[in-house]
N, C-alpha and C. Protein backbone atom coordinates (compact mmCIF):
# COMPACT_ATOMS: atom_id res chain seq x y z
N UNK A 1 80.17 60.75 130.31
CA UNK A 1 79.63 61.72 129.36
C UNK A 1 80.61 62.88 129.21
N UNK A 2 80.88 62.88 127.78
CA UNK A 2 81.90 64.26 127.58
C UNK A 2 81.69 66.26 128.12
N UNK A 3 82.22 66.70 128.76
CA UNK A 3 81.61 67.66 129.02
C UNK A 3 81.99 69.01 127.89
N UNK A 4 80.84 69.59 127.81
CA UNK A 4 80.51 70.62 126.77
C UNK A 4 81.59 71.83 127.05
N UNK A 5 81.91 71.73 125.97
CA UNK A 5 83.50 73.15 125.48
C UNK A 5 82.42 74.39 126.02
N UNK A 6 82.97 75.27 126.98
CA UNK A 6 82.23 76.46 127.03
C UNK A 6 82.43 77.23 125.48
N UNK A 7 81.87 77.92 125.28
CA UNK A 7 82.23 79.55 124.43
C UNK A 7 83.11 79.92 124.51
N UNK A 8 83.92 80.26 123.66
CA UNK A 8 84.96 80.94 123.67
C UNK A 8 84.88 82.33 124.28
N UNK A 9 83.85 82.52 124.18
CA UNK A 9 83.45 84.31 124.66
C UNK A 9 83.45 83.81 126.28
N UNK A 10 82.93 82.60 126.98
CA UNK A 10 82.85 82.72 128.44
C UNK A 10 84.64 82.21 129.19
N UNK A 11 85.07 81.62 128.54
CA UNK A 11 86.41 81.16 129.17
C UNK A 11 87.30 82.28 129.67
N UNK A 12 88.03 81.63 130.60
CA UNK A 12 88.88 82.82 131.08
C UNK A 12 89.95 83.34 130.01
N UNK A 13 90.40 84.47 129.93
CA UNK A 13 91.76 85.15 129.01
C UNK A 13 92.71 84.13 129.23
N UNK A 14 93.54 83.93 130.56
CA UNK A 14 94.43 82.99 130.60
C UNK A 14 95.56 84.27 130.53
N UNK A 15 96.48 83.33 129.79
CA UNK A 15 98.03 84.63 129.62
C UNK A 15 97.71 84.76 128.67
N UNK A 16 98.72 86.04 127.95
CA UNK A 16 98.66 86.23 126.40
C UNK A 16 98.90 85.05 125.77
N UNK A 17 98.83 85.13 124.25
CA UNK A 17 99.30 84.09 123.46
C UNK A 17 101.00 84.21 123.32
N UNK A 18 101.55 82.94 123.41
CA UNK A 18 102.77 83.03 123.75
C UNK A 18 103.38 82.36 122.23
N UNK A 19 104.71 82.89 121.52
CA UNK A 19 105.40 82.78 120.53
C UNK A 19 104.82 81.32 120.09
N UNK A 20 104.66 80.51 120.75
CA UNK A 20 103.93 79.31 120.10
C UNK A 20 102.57 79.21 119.25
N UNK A 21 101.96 79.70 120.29
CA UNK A 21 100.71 79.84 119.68
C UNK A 21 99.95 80.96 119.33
N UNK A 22 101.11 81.78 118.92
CA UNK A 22 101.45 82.87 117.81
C UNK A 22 101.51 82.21 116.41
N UNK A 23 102.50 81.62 116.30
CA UNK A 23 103.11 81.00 115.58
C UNK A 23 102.21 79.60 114.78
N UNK A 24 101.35 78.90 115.59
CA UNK A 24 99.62 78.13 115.22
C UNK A 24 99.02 78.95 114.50
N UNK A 25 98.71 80.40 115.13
CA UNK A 25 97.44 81.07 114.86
C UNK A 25 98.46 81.57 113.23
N UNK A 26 99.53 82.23 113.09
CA UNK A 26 100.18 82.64 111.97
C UNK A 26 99.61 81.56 110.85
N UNK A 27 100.33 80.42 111.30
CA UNK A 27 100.02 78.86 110.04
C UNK A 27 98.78 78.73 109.67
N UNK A 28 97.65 79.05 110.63
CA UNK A 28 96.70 78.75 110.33
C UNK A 28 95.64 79.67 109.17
N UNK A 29 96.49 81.07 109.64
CA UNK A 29 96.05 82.46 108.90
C UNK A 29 96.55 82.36 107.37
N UNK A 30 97.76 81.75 107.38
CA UNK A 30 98.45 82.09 106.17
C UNK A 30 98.27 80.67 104.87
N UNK A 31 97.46 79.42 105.91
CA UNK A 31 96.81 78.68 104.97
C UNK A 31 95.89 78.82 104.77
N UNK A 32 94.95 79.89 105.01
CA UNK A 32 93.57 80.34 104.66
C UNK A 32 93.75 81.63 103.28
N UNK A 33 95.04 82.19 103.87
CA UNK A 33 95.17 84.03 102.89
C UNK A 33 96.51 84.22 102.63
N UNK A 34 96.88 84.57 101.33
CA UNK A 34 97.92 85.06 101.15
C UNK A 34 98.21 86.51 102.26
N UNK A 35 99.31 86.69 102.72
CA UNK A 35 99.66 87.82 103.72
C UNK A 35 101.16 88.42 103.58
N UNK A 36 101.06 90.02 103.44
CA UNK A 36 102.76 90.58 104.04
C UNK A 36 102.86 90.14 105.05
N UNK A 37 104.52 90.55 105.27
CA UNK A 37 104.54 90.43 107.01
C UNK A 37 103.42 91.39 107.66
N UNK A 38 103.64 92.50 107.30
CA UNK A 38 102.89 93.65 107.83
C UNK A 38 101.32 92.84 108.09
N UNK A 39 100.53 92.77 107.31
CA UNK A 39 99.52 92.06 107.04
C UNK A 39 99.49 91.10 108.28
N UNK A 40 100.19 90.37 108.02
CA UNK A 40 100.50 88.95 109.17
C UNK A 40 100.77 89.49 110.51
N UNK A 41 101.67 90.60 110.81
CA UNK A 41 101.96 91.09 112.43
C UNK A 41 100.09 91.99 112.72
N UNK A 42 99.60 92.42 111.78
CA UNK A 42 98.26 92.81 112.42
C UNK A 42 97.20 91.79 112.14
N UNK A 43 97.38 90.47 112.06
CA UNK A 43 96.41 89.82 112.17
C UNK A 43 96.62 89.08 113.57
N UNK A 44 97.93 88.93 113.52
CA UNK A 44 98.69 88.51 115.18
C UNK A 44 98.25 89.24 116.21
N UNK A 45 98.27 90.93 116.17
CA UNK A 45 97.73 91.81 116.83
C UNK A 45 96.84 91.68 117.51
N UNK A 46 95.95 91.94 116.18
CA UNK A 46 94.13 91.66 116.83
C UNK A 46 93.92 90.44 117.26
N UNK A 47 94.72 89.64 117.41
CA UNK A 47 94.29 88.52 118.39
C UNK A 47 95.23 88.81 119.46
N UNK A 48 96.18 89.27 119.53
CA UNK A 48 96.77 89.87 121.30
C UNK A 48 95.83 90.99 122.22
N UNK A 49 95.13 91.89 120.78
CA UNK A 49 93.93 92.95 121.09
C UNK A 49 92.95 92.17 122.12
N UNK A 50 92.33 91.35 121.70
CA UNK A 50 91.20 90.69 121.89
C UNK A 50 91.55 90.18 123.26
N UNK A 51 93.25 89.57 123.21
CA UNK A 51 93.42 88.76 124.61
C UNK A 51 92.87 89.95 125.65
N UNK A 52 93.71 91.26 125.29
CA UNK A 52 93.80 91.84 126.48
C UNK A 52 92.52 93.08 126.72
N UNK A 53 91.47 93.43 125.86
CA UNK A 53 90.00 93.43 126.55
C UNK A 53 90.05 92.87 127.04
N UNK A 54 89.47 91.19 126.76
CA UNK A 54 89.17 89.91 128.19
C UNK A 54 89.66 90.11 129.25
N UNK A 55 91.32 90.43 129.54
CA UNK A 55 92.11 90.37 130.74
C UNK A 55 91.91 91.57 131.71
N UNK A 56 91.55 92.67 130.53
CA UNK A 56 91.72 93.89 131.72
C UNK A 56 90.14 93.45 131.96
N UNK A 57 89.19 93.10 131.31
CA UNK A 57 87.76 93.13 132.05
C UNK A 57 88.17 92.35 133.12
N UNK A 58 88.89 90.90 133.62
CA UNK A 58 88.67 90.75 134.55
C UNK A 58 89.48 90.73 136.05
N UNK A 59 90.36 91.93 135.43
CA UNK A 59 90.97 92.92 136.02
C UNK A 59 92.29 92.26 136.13
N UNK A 60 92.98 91.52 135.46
CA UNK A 60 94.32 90.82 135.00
C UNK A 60 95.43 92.26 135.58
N UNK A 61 96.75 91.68 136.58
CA UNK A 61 97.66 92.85 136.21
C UNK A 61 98.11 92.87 135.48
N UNK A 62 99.04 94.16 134.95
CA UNK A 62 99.98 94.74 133.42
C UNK A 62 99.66 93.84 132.61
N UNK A 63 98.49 94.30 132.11
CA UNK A 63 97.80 94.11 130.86
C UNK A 63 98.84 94.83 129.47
N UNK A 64 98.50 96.02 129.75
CA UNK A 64 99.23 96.62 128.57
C UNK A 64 101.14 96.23 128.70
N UNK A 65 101.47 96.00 129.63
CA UNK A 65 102.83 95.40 129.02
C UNK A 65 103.11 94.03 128.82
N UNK A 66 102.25 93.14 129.28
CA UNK A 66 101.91 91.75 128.58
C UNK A 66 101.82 91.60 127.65
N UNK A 67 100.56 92.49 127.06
CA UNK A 67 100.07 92.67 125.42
C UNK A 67 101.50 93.28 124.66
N UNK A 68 102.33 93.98 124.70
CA UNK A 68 103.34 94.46 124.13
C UNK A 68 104.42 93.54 124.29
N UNK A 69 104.73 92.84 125.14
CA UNK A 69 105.66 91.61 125.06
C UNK A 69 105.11 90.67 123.90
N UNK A 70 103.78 90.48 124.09
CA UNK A 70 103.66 89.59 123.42
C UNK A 70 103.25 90.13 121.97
N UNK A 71 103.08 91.29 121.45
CA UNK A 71 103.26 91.67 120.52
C UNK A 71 104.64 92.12 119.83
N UNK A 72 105.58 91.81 120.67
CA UNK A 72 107.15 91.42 120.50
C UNK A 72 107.15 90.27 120.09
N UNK A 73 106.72 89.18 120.52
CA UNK A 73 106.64 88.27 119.48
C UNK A 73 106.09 87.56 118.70
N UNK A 74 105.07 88.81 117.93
CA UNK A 74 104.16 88.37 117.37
C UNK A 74 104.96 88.63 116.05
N UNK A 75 105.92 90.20 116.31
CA UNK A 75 107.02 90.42 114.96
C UNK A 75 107.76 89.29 114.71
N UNK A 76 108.29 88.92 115.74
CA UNK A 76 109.27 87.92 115.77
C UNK A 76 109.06 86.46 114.90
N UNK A 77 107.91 86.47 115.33
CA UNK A 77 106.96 84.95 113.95
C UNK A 77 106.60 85.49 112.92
N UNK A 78 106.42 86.65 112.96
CA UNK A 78 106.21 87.30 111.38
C UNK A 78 107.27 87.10 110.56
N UNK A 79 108.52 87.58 110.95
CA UNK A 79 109.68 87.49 110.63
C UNK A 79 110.53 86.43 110.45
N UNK A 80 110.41 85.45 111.01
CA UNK A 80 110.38 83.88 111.16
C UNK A 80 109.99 83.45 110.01
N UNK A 81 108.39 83.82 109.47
CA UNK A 81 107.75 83.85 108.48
C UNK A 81 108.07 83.77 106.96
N UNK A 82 108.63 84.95 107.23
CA UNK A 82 109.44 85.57 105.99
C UNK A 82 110.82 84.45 105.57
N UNK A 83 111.52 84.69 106.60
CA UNK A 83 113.05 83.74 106.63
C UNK A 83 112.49 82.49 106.26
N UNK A 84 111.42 81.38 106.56
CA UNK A 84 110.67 80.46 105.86
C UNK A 84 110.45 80.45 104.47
N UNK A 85 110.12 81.50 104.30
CA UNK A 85 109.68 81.88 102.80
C UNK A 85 107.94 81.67 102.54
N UNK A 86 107.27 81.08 103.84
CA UNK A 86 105.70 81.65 104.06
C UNK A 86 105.43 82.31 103.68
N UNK A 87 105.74 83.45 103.90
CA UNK A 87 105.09 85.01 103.83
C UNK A 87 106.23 85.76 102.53
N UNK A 88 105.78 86.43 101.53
CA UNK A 88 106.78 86.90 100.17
C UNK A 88 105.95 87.97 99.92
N UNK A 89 106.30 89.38 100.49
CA UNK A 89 105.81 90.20 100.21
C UNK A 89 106.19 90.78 98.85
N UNK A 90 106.79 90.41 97.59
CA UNK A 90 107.27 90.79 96.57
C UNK A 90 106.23 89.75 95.89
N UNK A 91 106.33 88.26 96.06
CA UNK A 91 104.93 87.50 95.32
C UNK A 91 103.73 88.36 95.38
N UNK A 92 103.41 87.93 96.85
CA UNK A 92 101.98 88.70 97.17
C UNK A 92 101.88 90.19 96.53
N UNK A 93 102.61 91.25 96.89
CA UNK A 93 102.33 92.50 95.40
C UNK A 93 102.45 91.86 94.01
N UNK A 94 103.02 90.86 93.25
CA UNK A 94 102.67 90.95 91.92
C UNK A 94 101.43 89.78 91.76
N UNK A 95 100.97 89.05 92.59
CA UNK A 95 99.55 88.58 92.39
C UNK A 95 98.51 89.14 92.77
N UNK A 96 98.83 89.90 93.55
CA UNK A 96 97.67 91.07 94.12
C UNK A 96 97.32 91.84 93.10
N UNK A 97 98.17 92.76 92.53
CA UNK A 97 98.59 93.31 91.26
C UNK A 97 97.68 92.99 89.90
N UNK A 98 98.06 91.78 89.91
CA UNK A 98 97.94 90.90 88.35
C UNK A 98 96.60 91.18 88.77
N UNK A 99 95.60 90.56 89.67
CA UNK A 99 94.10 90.18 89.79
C UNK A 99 93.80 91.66 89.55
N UNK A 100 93.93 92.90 90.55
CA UNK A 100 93.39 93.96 90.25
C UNK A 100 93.38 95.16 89.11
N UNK A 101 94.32 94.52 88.37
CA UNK A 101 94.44 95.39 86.69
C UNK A 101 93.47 94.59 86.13
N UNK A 102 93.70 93.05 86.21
CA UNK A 102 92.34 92.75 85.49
C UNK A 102 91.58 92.85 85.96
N UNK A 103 90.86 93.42 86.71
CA UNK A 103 89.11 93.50 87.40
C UNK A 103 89.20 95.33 87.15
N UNK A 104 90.13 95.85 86.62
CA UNK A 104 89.61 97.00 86.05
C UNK A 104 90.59 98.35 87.15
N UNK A 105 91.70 97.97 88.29
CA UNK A 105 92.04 98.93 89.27
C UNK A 105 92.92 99.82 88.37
N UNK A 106 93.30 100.83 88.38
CA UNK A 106 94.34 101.86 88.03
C UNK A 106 95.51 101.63 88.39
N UNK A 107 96.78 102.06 88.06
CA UNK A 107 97.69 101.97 88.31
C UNK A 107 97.79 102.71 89.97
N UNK A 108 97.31 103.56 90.14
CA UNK A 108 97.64 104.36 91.25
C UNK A 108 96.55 103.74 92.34
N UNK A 109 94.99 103.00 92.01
CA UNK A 109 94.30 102.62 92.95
C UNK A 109 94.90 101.05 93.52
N UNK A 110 96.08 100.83 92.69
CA UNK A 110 96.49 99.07 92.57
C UNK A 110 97.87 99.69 94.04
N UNK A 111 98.69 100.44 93.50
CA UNK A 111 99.39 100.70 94.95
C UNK A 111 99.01 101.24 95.53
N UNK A 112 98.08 102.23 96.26
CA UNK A 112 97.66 102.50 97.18
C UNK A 112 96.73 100.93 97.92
N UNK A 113 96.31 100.29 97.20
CA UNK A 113 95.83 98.87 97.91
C UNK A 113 97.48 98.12 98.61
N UNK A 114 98.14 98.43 97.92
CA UNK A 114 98.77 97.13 98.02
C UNK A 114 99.94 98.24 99.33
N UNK A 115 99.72 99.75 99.59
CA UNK A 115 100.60 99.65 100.60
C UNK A 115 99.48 99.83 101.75
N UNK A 116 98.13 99.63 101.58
CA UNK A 116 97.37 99.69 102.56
C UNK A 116 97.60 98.23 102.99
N UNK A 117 97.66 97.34 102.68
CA UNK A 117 98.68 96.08 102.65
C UNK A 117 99.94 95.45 103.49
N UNK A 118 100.76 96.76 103.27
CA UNK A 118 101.41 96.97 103.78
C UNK A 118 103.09 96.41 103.31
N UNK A 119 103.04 96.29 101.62
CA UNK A 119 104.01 96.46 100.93
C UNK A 119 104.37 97.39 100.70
N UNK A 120 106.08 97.66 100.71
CA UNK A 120 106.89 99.15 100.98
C UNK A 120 106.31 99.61 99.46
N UNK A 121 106.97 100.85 99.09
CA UNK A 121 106.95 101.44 98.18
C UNK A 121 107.34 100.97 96.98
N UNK A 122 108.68 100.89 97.25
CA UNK A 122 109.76 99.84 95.93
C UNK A 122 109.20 98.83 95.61
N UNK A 123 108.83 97.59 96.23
CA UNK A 123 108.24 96.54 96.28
C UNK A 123 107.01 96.46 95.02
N UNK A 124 105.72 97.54 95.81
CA UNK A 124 104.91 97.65 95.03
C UNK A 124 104.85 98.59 93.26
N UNK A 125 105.90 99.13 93.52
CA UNK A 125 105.89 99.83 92.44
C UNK A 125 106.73 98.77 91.26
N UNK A 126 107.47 97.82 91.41
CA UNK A 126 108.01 96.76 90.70
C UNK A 126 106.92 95.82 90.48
N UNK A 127 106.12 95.48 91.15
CA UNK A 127 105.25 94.80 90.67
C UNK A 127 103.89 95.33 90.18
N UNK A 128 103.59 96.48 89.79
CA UNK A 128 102.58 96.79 89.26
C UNK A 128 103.49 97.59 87.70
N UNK A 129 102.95 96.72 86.72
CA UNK A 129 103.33 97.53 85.78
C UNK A 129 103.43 99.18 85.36
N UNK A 130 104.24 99.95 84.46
CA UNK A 130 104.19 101.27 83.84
C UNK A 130 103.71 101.13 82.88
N UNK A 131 103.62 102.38 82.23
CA UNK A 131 103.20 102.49 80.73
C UNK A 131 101.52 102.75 80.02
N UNK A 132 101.61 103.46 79.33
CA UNK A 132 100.20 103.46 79.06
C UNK A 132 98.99 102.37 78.34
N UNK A 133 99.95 101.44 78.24
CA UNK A 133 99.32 100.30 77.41
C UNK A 133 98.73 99.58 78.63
N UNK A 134 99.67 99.12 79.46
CA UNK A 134 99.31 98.40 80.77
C UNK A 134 97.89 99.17 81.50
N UNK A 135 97.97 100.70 81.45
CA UNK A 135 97.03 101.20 82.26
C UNK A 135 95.45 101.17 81.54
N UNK A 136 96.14 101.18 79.77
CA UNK A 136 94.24 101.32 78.94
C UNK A 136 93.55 99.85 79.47
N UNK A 137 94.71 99.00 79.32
CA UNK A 137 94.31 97.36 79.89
C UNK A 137 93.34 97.81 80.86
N UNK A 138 93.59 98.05 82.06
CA UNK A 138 92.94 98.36 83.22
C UNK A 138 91.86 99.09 82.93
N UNK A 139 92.01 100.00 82.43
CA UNK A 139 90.44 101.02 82.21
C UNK A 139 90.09 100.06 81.57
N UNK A 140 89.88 99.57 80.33
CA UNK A 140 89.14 98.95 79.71
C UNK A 140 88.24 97.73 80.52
N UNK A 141 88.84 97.16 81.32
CA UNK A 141 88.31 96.13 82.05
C UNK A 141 87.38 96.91 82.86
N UNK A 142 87.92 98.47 83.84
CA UNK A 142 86.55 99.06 84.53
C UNK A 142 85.53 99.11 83.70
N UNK A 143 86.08 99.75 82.41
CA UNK A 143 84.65 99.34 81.21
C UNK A 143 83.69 98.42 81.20
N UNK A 144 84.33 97.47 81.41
CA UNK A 144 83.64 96.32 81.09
C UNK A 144 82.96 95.77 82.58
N UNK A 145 83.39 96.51 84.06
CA UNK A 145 82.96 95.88 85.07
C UNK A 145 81.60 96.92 84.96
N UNK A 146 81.83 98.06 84.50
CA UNK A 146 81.23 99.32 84.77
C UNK A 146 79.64 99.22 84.01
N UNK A 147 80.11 98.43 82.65
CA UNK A 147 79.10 98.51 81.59
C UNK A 147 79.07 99.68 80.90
N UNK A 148 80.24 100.14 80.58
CA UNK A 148 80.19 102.04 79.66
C UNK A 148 81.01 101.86 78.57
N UNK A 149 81.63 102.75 77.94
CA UNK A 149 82.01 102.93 76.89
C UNK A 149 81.78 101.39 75.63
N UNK A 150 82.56 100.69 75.51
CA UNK A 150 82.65 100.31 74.25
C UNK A 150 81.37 98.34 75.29
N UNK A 151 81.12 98.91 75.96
CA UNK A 151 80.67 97.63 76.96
C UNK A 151 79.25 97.81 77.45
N UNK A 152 79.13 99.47 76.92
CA UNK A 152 77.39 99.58 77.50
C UNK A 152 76.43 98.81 76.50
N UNK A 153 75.11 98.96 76.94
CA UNK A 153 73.94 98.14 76.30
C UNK A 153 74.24 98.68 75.27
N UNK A 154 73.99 99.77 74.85
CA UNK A 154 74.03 100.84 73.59
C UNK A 154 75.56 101.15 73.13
N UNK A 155 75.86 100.55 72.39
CA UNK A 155 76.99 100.78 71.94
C UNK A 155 77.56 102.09 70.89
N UNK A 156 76.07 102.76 70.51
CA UNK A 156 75.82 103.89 69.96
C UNK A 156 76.97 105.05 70.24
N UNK A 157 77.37 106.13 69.40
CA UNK A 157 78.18 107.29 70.33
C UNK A 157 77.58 108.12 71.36
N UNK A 158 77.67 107.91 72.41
CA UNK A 158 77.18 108.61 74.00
C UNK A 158 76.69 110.44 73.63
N UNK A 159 76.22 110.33 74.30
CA UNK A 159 75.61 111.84 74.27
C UNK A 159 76.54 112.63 75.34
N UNK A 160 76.85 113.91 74.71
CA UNK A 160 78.06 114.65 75.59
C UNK A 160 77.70 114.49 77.20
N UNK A 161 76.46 114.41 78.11
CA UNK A 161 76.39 114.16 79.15
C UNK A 161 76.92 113.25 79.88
N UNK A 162 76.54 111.65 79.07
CA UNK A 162 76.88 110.39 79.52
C UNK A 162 78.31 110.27 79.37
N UNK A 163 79.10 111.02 78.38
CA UNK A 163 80.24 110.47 78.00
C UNK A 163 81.30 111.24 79.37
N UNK A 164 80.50 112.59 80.02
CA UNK A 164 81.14 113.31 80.82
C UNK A 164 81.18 112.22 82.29
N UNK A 165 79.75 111.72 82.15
CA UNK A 165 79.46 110.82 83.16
C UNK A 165 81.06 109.86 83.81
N UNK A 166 80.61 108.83 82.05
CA UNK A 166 81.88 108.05 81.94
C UNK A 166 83.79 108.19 82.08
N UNK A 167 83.70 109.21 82.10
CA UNK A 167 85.16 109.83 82.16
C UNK A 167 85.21 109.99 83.41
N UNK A 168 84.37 110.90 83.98
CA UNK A 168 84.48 111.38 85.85
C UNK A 168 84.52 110.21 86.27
N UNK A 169 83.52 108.95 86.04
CA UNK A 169 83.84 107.61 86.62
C UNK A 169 85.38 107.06 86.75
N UNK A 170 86.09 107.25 85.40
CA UNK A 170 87.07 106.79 85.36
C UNK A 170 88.16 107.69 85.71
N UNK A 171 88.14 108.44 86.20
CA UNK A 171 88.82 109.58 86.74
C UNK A 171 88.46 109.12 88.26
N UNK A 172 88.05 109.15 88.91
CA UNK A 172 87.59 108.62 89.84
C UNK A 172 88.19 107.59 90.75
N UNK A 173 88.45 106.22 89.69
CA UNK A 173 89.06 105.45 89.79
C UNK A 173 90.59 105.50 89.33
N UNK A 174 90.96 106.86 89.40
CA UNK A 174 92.30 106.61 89.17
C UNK A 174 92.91 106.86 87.80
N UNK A 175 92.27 106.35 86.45
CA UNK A 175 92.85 107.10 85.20
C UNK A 175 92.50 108.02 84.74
N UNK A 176 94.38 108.52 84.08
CA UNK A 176 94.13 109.79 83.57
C UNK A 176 93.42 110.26 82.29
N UNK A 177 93.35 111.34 82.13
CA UNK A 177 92.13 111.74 81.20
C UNK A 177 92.31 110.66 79.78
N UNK A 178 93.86 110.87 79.56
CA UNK A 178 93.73 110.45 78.28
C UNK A 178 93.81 108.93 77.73
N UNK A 179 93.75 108.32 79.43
CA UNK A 179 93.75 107.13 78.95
C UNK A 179 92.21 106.43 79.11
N UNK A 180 91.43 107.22 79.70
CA UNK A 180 90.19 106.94 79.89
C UNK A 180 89.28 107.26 78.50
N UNK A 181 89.86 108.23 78.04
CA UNK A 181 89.10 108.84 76.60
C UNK A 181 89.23 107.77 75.49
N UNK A 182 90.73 107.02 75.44
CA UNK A 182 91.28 106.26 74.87
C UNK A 182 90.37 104.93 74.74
N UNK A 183 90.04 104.60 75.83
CA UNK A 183 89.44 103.75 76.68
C UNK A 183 88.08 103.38 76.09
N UNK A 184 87.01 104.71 76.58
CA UNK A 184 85.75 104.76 75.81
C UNK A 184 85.78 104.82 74.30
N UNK A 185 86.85 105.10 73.37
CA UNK A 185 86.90 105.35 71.89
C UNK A 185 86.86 104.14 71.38
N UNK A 186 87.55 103.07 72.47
CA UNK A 186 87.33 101.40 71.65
C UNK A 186 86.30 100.88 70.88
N UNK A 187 86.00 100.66 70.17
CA UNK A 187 85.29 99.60 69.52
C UNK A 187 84.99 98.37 70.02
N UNK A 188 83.86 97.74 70.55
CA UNK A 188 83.66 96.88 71.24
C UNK A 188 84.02 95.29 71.12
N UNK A 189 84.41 94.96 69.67
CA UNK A 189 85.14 94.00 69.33
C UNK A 189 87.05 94.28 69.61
N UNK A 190 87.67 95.56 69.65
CA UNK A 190 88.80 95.61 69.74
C UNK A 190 89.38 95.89 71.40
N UNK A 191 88.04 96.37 72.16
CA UNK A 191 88.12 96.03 73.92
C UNK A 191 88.15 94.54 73.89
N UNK A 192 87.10 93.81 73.55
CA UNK A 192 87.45 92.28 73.62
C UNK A 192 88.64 91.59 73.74
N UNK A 193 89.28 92.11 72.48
CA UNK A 193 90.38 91.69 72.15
C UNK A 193 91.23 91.66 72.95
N UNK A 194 91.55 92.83 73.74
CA UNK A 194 92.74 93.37 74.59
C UNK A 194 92.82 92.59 75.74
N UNK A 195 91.38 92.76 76.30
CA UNK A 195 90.97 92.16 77.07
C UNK A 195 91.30 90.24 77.27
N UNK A 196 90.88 89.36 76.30
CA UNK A 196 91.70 88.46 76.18
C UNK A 196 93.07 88.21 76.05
N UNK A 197 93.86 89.13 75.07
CA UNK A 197 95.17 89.00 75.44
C UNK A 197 95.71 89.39 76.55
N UNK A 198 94.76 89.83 77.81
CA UNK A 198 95.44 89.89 78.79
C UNK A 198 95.48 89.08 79.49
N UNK A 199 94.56 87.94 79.37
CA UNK A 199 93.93 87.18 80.08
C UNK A 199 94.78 85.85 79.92
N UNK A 200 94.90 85.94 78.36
CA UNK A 200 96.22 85.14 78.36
C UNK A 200 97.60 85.26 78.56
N UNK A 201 98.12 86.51 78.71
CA UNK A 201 99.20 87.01 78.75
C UNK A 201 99.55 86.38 80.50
């Protein structure tokens, strides 16, 4: 009779995870999610994290310089990663990018995601478009996630309250006044529009 796998929660820590099976847990992460390196060395992390609670609970020596060796080579497969061509932190910002202009993000809420991410500056700023055309794109789509301007039930002209409403919303999220004003002035057949050609674009 086969005997029953304990829990993962009852087994012993063991050693850290060693460049190998660093390097499993990486493959396995990165066929589930697109990832930066950055991204990828703290998903490596929190599983060296995790080793070493377990170890110091059961009172393991040099815990904390185990965990830091082996978070030495947790960079090291990250980086590995990269030299593979796995991991493309210049892809990953312009598909990251692409999805969140269309679901309505701002130019400025799209890189601040993408260096919370942990794509450099340069990086992300090449792959998120300029210009004010690119950015009405974006408002218009919060429009349309939002249900306001040219996308509410009432397509009627807003009453100075609601329309103040609608602007602070989109201010909020990142656009500036005049592209948000721009934004709500659409005509609800000519948001459509934009909106599909982006979709095809």
């Amino acid at each position: 009779m086969r005997q029953e796998r304990r829990p993962r929660e009852q087994r012993p820590a063991g050693n850290p995870p060693d460049a190998a099976r660093l390097a499993e847990a990486a493959v396995a992460h990165l066929a589930r999610f697109a990832a930066t390196e950055a991204g990828l060395r703290r998903v490596l992390a929190r599983r060296i994290d995790r080793w070493a609670r377990k170890a110091e609970a059961e009172g393991q020596p040099d815990v904390a310089a185990r965990a830091a060796a082996a978070k030495g080579a947790a960079a090291e497969v990250a980086r590995r990663m990269v030299a593979q061509g796995a991991v493309d932190d210049a892809a990953f910002a312009a598909s990251r990018a692409r999805r969140l202009l269309r679901t309505g993000r701002s130019r400025r809420a799209t890189l601040a995601h993408l260096a919370q991410k942990g794509v450099d500056a340069e990086t992300a700023a090449g792959a998120v478009p300029e210009g004010e055309e690119a950015e009405l794109d974006a408002a218009i789509a919060f429009c349309r996630r939002r249900r306001i301007g040219p996308f509410a039930p009432d397509a009627a002209e807003p009453d100075p309250e609601t329309r103040r409403k609608w602007l602070a919303a989109l201010a909020r999220a990142g656009f500036a006044h005049g592209v948000a004003a721009a934004a709500l002035r659409l005509d609800p057949a000519a948001a459509e529009d934009r909106l599909l050609a982006v979709r095809r674009s």
